[in-house]
Protein backbone atom coordinates (compact mmCIF):
# COMPACT_ATOMS: atom_id res chain seq x y z
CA UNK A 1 -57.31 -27.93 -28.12
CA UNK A 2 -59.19 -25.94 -30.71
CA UNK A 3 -57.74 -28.21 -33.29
CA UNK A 4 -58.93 -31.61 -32.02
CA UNK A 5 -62.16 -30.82 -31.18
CA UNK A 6 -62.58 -29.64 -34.95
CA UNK A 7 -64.50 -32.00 -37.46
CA UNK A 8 -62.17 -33.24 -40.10
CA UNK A 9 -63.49 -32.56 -43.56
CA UNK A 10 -63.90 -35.65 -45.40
CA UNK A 11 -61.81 -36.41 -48.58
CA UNK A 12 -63.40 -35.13 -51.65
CA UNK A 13 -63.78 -38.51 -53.96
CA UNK A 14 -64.18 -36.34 -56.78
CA UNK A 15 -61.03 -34.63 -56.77
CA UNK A 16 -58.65 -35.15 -59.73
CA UNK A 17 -55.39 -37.53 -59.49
CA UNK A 18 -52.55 -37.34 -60.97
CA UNK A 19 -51.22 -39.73 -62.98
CA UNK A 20 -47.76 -40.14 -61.86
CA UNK A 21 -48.41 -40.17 -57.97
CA UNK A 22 -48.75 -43.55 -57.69
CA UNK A 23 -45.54 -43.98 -59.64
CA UNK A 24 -43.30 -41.56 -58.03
CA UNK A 25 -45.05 -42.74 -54.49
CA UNK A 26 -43.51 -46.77 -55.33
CA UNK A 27 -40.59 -44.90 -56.70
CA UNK A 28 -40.33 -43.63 -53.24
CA UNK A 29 -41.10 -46.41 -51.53
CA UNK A 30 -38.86 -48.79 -53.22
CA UNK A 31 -35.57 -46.27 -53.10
CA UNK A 32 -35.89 -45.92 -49.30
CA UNK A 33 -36.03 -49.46 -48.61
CA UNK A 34 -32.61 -49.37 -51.12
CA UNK A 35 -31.34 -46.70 -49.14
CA UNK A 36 -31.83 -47.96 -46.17
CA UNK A 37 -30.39 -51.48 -46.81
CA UNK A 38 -27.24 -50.02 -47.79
CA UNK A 39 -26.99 -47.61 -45.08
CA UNK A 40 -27.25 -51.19 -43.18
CA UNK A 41 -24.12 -52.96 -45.29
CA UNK A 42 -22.07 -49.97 -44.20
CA UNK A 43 -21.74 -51.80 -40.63
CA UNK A 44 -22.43 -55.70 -41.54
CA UNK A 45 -19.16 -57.94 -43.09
CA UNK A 46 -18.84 -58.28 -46.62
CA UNK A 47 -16.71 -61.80 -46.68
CA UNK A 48 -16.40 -64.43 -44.17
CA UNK A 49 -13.42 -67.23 -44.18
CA UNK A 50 -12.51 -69.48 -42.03
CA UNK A 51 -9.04 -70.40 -41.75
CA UNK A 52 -9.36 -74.07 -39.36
CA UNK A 53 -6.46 -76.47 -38.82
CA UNK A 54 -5.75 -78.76 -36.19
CA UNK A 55 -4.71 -76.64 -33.32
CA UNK A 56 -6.73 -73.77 -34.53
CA UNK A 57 -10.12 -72.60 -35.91
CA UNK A 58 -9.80 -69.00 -37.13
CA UNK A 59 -12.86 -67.24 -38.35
CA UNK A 60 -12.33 -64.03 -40.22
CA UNK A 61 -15.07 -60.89 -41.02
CA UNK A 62 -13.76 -58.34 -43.64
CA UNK A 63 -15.91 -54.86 -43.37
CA UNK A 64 -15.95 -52.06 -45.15
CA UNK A 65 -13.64 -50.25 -42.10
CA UNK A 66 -12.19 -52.69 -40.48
CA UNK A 67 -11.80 -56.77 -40.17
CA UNK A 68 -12.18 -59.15 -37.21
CA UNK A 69 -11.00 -62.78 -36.07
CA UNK A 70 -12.25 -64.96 -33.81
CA UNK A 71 -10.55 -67.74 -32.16
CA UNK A 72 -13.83 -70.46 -32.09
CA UNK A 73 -11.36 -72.94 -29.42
CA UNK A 74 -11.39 -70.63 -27.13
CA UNK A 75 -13.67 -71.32 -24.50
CA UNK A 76 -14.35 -67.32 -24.60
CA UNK A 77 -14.60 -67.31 -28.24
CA UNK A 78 -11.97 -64.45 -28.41
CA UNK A 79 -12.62 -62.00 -30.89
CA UNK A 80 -10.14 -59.12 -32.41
CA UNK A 81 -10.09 -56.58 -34.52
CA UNK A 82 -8.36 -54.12 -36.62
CA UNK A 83 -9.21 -50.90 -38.27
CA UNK A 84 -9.08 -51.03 -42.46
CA UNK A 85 -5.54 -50.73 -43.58
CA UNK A 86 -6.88 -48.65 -46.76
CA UNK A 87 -2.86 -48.18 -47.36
CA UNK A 88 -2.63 -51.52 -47.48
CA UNK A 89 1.03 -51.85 -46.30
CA UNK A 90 0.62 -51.79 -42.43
CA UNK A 91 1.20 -55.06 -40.96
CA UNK A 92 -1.08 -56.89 -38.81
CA UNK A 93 -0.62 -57.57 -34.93
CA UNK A 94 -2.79 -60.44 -35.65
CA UNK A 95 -1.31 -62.19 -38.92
CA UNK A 96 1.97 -60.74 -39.24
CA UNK A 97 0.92 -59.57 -42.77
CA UNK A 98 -1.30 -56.46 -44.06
CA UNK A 99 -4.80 -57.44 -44.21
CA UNK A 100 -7.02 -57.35 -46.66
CA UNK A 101 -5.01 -55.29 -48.67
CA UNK A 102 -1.79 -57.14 -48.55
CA UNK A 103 -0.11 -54.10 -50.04
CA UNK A 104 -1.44 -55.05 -53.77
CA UNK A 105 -2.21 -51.50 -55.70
CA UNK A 106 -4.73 -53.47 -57.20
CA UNK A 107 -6.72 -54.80 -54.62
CA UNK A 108 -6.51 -51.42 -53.04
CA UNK A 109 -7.97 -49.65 -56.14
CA UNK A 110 -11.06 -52.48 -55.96
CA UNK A 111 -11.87 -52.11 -52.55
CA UNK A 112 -12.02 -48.47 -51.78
CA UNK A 113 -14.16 -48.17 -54.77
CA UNK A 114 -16.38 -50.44 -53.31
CA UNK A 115 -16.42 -48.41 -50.62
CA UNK A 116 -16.81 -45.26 -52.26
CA UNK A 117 -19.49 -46.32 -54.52
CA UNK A 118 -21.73 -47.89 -51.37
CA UNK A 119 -21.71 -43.94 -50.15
CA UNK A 120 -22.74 -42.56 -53.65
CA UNK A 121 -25.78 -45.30 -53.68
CA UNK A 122 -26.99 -43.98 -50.04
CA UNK A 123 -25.83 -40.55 -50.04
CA UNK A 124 -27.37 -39.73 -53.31
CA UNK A 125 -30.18 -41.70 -52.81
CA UNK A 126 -30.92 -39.35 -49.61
CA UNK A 127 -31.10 -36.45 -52.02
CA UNK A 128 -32.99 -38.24 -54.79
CA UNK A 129 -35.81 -39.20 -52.13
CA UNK A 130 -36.24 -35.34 -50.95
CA UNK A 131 -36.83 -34.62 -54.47
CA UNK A 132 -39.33 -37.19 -55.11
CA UNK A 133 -41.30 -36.14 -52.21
CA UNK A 134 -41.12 -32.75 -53.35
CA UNK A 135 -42.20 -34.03 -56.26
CA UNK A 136 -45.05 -35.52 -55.17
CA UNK A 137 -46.34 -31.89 -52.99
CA UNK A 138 -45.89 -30.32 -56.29
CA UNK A 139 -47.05 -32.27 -58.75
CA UNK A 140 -49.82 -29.82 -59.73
CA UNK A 141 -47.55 -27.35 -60.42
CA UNK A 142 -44.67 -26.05 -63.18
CA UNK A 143 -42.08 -26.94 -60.51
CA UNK A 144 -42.98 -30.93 -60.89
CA UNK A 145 -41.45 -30.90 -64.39
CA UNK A 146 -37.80 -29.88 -63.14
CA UNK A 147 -38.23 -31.67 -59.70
CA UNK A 148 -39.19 -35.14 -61.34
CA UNK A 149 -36.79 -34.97 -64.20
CA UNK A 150 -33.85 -34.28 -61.00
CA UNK A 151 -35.22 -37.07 -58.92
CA UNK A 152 -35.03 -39.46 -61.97
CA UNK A 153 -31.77 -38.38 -62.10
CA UNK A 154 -30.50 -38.83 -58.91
CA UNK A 155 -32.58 -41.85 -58.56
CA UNK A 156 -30.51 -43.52 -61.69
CA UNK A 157 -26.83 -42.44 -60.10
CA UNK A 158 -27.77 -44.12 -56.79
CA UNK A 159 -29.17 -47.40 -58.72
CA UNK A 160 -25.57 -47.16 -60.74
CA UNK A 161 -23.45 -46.33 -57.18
CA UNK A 162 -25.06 -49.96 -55.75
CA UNK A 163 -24.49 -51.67 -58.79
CA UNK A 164 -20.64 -50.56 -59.19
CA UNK A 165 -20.46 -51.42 -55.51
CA UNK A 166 -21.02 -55.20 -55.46
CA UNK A 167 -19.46 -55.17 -58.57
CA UNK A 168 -16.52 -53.53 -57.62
CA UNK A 169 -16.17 -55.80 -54.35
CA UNK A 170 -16.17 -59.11 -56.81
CA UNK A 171 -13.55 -58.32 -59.10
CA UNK A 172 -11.52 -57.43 -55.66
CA UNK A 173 -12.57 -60.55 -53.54
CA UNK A 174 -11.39 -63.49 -56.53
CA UNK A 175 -8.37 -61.20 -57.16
CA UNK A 176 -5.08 -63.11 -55.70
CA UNK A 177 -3.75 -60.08 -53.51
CA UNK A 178 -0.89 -62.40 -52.14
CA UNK A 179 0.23 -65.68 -51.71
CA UNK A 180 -0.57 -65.50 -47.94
CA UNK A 181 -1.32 -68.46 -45.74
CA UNK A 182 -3.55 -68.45 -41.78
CA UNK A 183 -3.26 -71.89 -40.71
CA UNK A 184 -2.03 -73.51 -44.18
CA UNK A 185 -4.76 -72.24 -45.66
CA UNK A 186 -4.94 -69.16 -48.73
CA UNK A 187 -6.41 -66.07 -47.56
CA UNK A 188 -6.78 -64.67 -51.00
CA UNK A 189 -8.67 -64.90 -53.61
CA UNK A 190 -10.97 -63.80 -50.25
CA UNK A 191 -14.68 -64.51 -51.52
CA UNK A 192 -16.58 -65.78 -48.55
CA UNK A 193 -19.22 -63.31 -49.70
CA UNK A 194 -21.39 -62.40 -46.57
CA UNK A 195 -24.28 -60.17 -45.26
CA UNK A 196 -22.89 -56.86 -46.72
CA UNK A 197 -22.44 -58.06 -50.20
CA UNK A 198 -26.18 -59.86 -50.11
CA UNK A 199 -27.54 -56.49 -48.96
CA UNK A 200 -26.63 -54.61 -51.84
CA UNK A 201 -27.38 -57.17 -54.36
CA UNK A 202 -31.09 -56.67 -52.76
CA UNK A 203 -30.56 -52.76 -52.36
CA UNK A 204 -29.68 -52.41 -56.56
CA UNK A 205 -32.73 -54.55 -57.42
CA UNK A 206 -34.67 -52.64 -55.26
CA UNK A 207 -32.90 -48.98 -56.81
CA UNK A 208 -33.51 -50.46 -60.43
CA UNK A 209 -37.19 -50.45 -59.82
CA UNK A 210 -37.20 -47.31 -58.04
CA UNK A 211 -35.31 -46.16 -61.14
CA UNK A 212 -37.71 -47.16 -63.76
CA UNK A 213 -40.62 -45.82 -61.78
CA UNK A 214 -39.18 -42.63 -61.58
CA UNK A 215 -38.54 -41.96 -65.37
CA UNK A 216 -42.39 -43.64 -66.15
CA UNK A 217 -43.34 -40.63 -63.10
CA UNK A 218 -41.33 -38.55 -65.33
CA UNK A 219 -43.18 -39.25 -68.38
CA UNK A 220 -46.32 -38.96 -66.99
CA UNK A 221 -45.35 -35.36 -65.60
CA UNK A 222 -44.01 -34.10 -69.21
CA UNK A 223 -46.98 -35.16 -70.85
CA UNK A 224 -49.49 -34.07 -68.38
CA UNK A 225 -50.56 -30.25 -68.66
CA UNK A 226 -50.20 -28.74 -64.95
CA UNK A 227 -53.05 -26.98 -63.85
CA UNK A 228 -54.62 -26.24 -60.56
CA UNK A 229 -57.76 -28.16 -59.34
CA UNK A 230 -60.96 -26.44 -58.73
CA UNK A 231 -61.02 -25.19 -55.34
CA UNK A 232 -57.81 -27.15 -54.07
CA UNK A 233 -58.19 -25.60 -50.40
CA UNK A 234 -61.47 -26.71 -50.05
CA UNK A 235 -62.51 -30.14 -49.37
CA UNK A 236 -66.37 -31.00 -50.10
CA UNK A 237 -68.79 -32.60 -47.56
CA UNK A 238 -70.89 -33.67 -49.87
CA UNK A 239 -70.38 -35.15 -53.23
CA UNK A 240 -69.61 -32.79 -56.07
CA UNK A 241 -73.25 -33.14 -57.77
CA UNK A 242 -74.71 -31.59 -54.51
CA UNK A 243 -73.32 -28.29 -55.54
CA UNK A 244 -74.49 -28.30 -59.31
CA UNK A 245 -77.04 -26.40 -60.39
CA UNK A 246 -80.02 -28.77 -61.63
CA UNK A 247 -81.77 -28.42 -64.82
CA UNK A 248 -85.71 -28.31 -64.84
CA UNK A 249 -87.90 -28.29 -67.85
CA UNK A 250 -90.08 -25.21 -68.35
CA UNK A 251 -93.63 -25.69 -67.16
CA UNK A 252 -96.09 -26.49 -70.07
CA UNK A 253 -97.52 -23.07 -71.71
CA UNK A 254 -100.90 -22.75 -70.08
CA UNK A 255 -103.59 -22.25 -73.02
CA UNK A 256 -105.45 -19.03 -73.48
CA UNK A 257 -108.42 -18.32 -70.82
CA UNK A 258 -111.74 -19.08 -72.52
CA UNK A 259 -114.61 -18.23 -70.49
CA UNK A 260 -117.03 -21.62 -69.52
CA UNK A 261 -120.36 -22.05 -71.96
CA UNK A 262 -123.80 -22.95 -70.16
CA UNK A 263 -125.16 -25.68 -71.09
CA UNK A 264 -128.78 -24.86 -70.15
CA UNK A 265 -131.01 -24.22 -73.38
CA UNK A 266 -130.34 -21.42 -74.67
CA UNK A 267 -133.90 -18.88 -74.37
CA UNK A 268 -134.22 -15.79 -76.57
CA UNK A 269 -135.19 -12.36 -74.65
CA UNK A 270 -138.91 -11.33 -75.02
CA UNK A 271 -139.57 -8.85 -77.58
CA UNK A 272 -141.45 -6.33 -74.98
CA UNK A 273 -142.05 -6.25 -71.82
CA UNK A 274 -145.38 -5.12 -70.20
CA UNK A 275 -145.48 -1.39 -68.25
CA UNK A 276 -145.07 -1.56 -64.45
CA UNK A 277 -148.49 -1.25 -62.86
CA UNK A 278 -148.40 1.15 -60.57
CA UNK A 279 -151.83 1.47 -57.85
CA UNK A 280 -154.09 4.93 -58.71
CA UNK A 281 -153.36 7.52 -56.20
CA UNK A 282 -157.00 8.17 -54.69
CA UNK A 283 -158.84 10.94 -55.73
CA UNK A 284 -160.52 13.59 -53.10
C-alpha cells in the first residue's frame, strides 16, 4: 500500500555507466535466445525421410529420443513410434531392423554425441547466463572481474557444445549405418535434415555472438578500475548541477569614505566680532 502510493525517484542522467553493460546485456540477450532454441531441438525431429512406393507412403521423424512413422494412405494418417534404441541392436516392431542405429558402433558413437553435446550447449549455457547477470549487478565491484572472466567462459563451452552438436549429427546422418531398405528405398545415409538440426545451426550463430560479446564485456571489465559511484543509493531529483556549490565574484572594494566639499564660495571668518550690547540696568 505504502509502497505504491510512494513517488518514484527519477533516474539520475548523470550517473556514470559502465562500459561493458551494454556488452554483457547483448551477451545476455543473444545466449538466452541460443539457449532457448536448443532447449526447443531437444523435442523437434532432426531428419525427415520418406520412404513412398506404390502400395505405401512411409514418412519417418528421427529425434533425439525416439523416432516416428506415419502411414500418409491411411485415411487416419497412422502414426507410430519408438523410443531411441541408443544400443542400437534392438529390433524394430515397425521395420524388422534396429532403427536409427542399425547396430553400427559407429553411428552409435555419432549420435549420442550429438545428443550429449545439445545438453552441454543448454545446460551450460543456463549457468553461463546466471553469471552474466551477476555480472551485470556487480559490475561496480571487485567481484565483476572473476564473474565476467567465468561467464566468458562458460559462454565459449556452450557456443562449442552447439557447434559439436550439429556437427556431430552430420558426420552421423551421411554415414552408411546399413544396407537397409523401407519400401525399396535406402534408409541410410539418413540426412533428411529437419527442424532440430536448423535450430541449432541458428542457436551456435546466435552463442558465437553471445561469445564474442562476452570476452569484449570482459575486456572492458579488466581494464576498467572498479570503484563505487558517488552516492549509489541515492537517486537525484534534480540534475547534478542543482547541488553544486556556485561560484560568485567578490563584490568590487568600495573606495575610502571622503567626506562631500561645498561648493558655495568659500568666505573667510571676520577678524573680530563686536561686544554683545547689553540694555543699562536703570539707576535709582
Amino acid at each position: 500500500f505504502f509502497s505504491s502510493n510512494m513517488a518514484k525517484a527519477p533516474k539520475n542522467p548523470y550517473a556514470p555507466v559502465h562500459p561493458a553493460k551494454k556488452l554483457l546485456t547483448l551477451a545476455l540477450a543473444l545466449l538466452g535466445l541460443s539457449v532457448l532454441l536448443g532447449f526447443i531441438s531437444v523435442f523437434v525431429p532432426w531428419s525427415q525421410r520418406d520412404f513412398n512406393s506404390t502400395a505405401s507412403r512411409l514418412t519417418a521423424w528421427f529425434y533425439p529420443f525416439k523416432w516416428c512413422v506415419e502411414n500418409k494412405l491411411s485415411s487416419l494418417h497412422y502414426m507410430q513410434c519408438e523410443d531411441e534404441d541408443f544400443g542400437g541392436w534392438t529390433t524394430s516392431a515397425i521395420t524388422g531392423f534396429s532403427v536409427p542405429l542399425a547396430g553400427n558402433l559407429k553411428c552409435r558413437g555419432f549420435f549420442i554425441a550429438t545428443v550429449v553435446f545439445v545438453f552441454i550447449h543448454v545446460i551450460i549455457g543456463v549457468f553461463a547466463l546466471i553469471f552474466l547477470a551477476a555480472c551485470l549487478a556487480k559490475l561496480w565491484t571487485k567481484l565483476a572481474k572473476p564473474l565476467a572472466l567465468l561467464a566468458a567462459i562458460l559462454t565459449f563451452i556452450s557456443f562449442a557444445g552447439s557447434l559439436c552438436s550439429w556437427a556431430m549429427f552430420i558426420v552421423y546422418a551421411e554415414e552408411k549405418c546399413s544396407s537397409d531398405t523401407v519400401n525399396g528405398v535406402n534408409v541410410y545415409p539418413l540426412q533428411g535434415y529437419s527442424y532440430g538440426f536448423i535450430l541449432e545451426i541458428f542457436a551456435t550463430a546466435l552463442a558465437l555472438g553471445a561469445m564474442l560479446l562476452a570476452c569484449l564485456g570482459l575486456t572492458k571489465v579488466l581494464k576498467h578500475k572498479p570503484h563505487t559511484p558517488a552516492y549509489p543509493m541515492q537517486a537525484a531529483a534534480y540534475p547534478a548541477a542543482a547541488y553544486m556549490p556556485q561560484y560568485m565574484e567578490p563584490y568590487p572594494a568600495m573606495p575610502p569614505y571622503a567626506p562631500a566639499m561645498s561648493t558655495s564660495p568659500y568666505m573667510e571668518p571676520a577678524a573680530a566680532y563686536a561686544p554683545p550690547m547689553y540694555p543699562m540696568a536703570p539707576m535709582y
